[in-house]
C-alpha atoms as a PDB file:
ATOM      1  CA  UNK A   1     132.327  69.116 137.567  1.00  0.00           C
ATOM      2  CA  UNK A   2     128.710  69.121 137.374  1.00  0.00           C
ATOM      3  CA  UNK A   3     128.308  72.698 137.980  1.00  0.00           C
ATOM      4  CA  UNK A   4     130.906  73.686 135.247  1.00  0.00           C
ATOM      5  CA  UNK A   5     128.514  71.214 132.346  1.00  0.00           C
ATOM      6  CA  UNK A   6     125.111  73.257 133.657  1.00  0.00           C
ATOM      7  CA  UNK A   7     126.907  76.681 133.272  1.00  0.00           C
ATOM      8  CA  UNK A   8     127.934  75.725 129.737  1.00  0.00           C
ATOM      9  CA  UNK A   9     124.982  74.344 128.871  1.00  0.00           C
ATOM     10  CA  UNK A  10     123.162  77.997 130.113  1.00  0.00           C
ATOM     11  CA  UNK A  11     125.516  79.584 128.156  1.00  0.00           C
ATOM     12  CA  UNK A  12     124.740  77.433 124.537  1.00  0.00           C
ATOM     13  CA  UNK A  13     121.260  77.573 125.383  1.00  0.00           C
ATOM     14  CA  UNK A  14     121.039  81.560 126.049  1.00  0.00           C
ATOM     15  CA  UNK A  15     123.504  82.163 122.811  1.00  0.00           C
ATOM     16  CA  UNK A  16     120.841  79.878 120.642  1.00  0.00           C
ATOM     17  CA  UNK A  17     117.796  82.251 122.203  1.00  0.00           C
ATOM     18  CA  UNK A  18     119.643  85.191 121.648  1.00  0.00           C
ATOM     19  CA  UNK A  19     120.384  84.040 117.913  1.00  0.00           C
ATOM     20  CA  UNK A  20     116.832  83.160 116.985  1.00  0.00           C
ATOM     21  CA  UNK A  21     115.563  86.140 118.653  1.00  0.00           C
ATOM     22  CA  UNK A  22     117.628  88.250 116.084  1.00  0.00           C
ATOM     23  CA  UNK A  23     116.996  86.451 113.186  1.00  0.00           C
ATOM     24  CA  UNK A  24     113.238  85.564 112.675  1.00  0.00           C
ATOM     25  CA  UNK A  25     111.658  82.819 110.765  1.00  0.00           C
ATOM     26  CA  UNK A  26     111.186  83.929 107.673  1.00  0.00           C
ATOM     27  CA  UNK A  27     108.019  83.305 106.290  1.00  0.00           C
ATOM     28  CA  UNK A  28     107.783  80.996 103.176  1.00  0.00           C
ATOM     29  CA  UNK A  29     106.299  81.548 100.353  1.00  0.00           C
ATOM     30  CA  UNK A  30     103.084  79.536  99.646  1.00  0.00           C
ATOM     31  CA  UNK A  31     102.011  77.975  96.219  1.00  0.00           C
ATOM     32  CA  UNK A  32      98.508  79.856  96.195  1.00  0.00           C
ATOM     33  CA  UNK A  33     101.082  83.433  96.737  1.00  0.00           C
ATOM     34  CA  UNK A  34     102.939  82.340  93.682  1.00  0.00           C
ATOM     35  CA  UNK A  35     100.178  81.421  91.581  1.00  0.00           C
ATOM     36  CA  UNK A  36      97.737  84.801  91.883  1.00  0.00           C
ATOM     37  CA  UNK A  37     101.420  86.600  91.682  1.00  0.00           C
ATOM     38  CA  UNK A  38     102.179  84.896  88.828  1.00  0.00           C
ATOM     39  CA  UNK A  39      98.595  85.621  86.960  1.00  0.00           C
ATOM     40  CA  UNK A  40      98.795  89.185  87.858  1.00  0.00           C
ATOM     41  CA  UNK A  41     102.505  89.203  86.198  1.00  0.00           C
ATOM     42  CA  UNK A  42     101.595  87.585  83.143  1.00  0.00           C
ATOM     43  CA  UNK A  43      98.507  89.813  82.436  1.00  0.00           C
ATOM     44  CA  UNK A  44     100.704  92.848  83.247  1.00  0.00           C
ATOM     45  CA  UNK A  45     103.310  91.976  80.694  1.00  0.00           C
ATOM     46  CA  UNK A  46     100.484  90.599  78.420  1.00  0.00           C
ATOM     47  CA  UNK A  47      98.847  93.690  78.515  1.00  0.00           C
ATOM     48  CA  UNK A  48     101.945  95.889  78.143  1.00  0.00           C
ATOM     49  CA  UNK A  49     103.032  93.949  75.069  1.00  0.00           C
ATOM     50  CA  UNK A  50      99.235  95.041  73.344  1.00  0.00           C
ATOM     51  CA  UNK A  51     100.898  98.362  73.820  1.00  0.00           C
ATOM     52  CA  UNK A  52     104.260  97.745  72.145  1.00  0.00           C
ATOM     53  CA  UNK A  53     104.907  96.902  68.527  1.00  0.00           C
ATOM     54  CA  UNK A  54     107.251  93.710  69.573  1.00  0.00           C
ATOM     55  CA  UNK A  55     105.871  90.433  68.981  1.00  0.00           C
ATOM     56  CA  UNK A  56     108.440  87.929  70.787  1.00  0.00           C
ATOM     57  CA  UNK A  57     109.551  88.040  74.846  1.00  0.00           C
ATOM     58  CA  UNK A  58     112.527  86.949  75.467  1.00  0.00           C
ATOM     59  CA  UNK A  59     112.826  84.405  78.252  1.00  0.00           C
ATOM     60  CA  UNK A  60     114.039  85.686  80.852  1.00  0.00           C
ATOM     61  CA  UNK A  61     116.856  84.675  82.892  1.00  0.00           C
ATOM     62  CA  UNK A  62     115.003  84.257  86.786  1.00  0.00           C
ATOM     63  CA  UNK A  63     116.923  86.726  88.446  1.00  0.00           C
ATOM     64  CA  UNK A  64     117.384  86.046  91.538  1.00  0.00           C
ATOM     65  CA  UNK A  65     115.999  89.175  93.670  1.00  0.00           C
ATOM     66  CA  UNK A  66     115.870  87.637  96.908  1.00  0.00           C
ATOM     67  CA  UNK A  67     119.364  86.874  97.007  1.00  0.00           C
ATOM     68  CA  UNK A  68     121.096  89.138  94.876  1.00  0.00           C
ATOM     69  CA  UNK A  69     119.279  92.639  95.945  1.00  0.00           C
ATOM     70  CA  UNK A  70     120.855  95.294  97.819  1.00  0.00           C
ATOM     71  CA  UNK A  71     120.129  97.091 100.141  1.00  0.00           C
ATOM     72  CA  UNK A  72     119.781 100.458  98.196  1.00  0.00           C
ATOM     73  CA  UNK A  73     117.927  99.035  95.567  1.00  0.00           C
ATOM     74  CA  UNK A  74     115.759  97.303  98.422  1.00  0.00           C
ATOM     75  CA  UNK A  75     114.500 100.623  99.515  1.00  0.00           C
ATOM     76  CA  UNK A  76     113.960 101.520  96.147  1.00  0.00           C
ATOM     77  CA  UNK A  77     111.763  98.991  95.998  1.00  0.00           C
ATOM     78  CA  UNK A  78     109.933  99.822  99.231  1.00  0.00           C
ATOM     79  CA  UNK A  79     109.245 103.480  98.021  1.00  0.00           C
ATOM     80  CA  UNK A  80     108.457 102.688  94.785  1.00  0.00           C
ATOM     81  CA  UNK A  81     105.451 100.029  96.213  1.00  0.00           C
ATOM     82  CA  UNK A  82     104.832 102.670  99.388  1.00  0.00           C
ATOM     83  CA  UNK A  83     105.277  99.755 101.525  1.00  0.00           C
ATOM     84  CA  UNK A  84     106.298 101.653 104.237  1.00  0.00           C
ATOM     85  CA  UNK A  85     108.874  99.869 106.093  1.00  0.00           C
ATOM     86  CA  UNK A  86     111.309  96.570 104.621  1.00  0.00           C
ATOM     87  CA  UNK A  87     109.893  94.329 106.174  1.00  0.00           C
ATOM     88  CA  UNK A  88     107.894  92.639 103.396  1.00  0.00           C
ATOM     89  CA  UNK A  89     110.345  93.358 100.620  1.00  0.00           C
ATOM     90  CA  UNK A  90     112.277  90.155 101.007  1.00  0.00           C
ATOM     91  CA  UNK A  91     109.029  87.862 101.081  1.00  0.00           C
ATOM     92  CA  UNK A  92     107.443  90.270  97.666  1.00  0.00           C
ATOM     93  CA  UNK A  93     111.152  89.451  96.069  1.00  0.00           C
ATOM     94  CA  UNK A  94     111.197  85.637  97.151  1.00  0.00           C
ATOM     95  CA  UNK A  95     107.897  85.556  95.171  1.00  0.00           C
ATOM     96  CA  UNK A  96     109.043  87.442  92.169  1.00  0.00           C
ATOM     97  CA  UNK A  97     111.587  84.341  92.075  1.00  0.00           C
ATOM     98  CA  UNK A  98     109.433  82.250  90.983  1.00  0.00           C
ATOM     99  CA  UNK A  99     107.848  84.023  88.179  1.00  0.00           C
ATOM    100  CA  UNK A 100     106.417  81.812  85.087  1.00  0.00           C
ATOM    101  CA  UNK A 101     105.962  82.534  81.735  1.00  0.00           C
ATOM    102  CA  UNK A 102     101.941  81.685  80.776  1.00  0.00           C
ATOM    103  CA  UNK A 103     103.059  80.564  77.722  1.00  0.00           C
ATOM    104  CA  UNK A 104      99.483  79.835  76.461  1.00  0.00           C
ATOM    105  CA  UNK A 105      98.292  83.082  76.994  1.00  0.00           C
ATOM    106  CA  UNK A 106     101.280  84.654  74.999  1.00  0.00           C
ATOM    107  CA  UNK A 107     100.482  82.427  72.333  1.00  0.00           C
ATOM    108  CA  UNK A 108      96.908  82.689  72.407  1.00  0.00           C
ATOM    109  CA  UNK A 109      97.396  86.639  71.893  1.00  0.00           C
ATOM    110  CA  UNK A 110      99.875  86.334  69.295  1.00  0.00           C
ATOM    111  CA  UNK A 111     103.011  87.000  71.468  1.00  0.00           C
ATOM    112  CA  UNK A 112     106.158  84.468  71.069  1.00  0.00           C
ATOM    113  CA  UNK A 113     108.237  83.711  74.297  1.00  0.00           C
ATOM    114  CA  UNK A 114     111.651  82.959  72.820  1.00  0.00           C
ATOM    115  CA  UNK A 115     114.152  80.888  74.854  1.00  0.00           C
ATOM    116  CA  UNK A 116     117.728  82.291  75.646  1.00  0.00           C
ATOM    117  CA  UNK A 117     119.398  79.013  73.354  1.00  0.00           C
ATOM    118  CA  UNK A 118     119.034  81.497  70.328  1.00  0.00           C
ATOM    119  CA  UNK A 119     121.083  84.076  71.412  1.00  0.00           C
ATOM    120  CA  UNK A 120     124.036  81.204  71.945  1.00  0.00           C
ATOM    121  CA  UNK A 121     124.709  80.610  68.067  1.00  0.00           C
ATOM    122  CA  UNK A 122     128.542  81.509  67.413  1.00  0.00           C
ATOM    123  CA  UNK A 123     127.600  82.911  64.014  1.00  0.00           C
ATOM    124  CA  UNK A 124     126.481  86.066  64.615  1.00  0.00           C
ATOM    125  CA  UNK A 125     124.967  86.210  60.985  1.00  0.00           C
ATOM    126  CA  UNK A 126     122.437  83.129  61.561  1.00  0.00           C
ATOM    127  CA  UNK A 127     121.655  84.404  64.990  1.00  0.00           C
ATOM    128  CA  UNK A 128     120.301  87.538  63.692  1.00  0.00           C
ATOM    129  CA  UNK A 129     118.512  85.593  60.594  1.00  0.00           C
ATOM    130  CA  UNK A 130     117.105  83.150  63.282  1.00  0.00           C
ATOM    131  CA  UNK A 131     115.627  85.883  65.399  1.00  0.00           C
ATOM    132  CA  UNK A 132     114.141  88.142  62.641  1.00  0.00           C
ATOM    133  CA  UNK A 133     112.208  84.931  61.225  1.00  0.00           C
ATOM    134  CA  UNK A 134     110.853  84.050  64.671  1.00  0.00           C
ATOM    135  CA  UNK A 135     110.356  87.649  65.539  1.00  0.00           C
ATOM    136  CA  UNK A 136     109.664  90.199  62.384  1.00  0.00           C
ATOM    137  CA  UNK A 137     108.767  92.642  65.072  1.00  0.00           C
ATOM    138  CA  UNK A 138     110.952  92.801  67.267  1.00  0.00           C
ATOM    139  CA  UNK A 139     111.991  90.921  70.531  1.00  0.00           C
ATOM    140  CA  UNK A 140     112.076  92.634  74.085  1.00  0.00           C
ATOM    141  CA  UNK A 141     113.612  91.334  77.632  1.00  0.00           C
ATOM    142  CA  UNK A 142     111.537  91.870  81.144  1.00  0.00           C
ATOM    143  CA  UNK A 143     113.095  90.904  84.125  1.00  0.00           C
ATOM    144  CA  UNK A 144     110.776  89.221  86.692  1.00  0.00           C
ATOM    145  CA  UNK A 145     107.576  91.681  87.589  1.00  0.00           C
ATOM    146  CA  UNK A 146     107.891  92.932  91.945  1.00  0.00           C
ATOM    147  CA  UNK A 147     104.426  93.305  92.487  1.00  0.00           C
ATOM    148  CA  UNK A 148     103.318  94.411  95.910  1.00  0.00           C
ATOM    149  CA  UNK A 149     101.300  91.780  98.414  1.00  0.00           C
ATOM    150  CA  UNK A 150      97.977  93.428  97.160  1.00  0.00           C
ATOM    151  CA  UNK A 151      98.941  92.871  93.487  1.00  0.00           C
ATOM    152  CA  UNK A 152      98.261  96.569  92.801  1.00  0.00           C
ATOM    153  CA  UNK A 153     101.378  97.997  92.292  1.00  0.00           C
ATOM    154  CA  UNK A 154     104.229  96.572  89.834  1.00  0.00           C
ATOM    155  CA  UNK A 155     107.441  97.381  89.164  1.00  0.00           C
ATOM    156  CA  UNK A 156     108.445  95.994  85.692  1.00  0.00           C
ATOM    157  CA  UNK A 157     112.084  96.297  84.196  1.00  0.00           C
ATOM    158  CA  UNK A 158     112.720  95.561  80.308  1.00  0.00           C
ATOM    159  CA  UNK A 159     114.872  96.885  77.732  1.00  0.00           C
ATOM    160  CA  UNK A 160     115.816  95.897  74.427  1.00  0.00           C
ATOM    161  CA  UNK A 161     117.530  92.520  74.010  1.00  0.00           C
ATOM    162  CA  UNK A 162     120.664  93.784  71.574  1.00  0.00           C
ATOM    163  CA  UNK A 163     120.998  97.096  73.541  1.00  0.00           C
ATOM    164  CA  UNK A 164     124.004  98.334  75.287  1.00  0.00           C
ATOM    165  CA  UNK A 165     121.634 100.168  78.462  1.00  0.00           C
ATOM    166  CA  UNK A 166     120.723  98.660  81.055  1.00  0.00           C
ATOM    167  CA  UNK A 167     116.580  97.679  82.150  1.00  0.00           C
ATOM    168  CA  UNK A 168     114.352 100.488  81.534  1.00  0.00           C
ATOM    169  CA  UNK A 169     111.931 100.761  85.134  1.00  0.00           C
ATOM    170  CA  UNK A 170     108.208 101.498  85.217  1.00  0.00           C
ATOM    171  CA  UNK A 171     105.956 101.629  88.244  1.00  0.00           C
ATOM    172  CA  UNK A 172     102.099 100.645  87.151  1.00  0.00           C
ATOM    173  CA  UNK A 173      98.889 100.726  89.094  1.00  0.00           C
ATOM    174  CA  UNK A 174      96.344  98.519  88.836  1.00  0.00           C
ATOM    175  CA  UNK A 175      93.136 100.191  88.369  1.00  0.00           C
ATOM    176  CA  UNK A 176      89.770  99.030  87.252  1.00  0.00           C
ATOM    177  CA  UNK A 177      91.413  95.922  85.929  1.00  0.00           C
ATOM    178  CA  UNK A 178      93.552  98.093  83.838  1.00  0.00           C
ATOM    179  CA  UNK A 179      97.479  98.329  84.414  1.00  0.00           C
ATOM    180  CA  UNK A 180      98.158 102.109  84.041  1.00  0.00           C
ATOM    181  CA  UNK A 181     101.256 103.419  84.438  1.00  0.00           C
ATOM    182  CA  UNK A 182     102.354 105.800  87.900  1.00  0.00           C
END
């Protein structure tokens, strides 16, 4: 009988090596990655918005990249940030997750971020009043910024709030301290 327990126990033992071997650690994300991600973000969107007539962001909705990315769009993702290979796109998306709004350097620039509550009015009429007294302007939508791990490259999605299209995309460069678009 004894013989029979040490074979089974090879056999749970070689399965759990074989397992781990195929599916690494992944690496988690540390708070000093978040936090220069997140100031890079912010002054990318902060310096976009000097561009754009809109005075009010729209809070956005924290996709969830890391688990709700595809595979096509993954690669996507990799060309667009000339990573090379995959295998940092999960651990740049994980990161993107936790993107937050500096909401003191919006407002100290003029820039609104309104929450998603407004949009939830039933009458369509006071919605619309609501949001053109907050935001005279205008009001746009940006999904999380994917910034590579360098925090030179960004892909930024927005669109307009009320629109039937989907996110617009734009690839930027950082260069000279200057976001410029690629």
């Amino acid at each position: 009988m004894k013989p029979l327990k040490t074979i089974i126990l090879l056999i749970i033992i070689s399965g759990l090596l074989c397992f781990c071997e195929r599916h690494p650690k992944v690496k988690k994300t540390t708070y000093k990655e978040i936090r220069t991600y997140n100031q890079a973000a912010n002054q990318l969107v902060l310096q976009l918005m000097a561009n754009d007539y809109c005075n009010c962001i729209l809070e956005n909705s924290s996709p969830d990249y890391s688990s709700t990315t595809d595979n096509h769009d993954k690669r996507n993702y990799v060309r667009l940030l000339s990573l090379g290979n995959k295998d940092n796109i999960d651990s740049i998306l994980r990161v993107a997750d936790n993107f937050i709004w500096d909401k003191n350097l919006f407002k100290k620039n003029n820039i609104k971020i309104i929450g998603r509550a407004i949009l939830n009015s039933e009458d369509r009429n006071d919605r619309m009043n609501r949001l053109f007294k907050e935001c005279p302007k205008g009001l746009i939508d940006f999904k999380n910024p994917i910034l590579d791990k360098d925090l030179k490259t960004a892909i930024i999605m927005n669109r307009d709030p009320f629109s039937c299209f989907g996110y617009g995309r734009g690839k930027f460069k950082l260069v000279a301290g200057k976001w410029i678009s690629d």
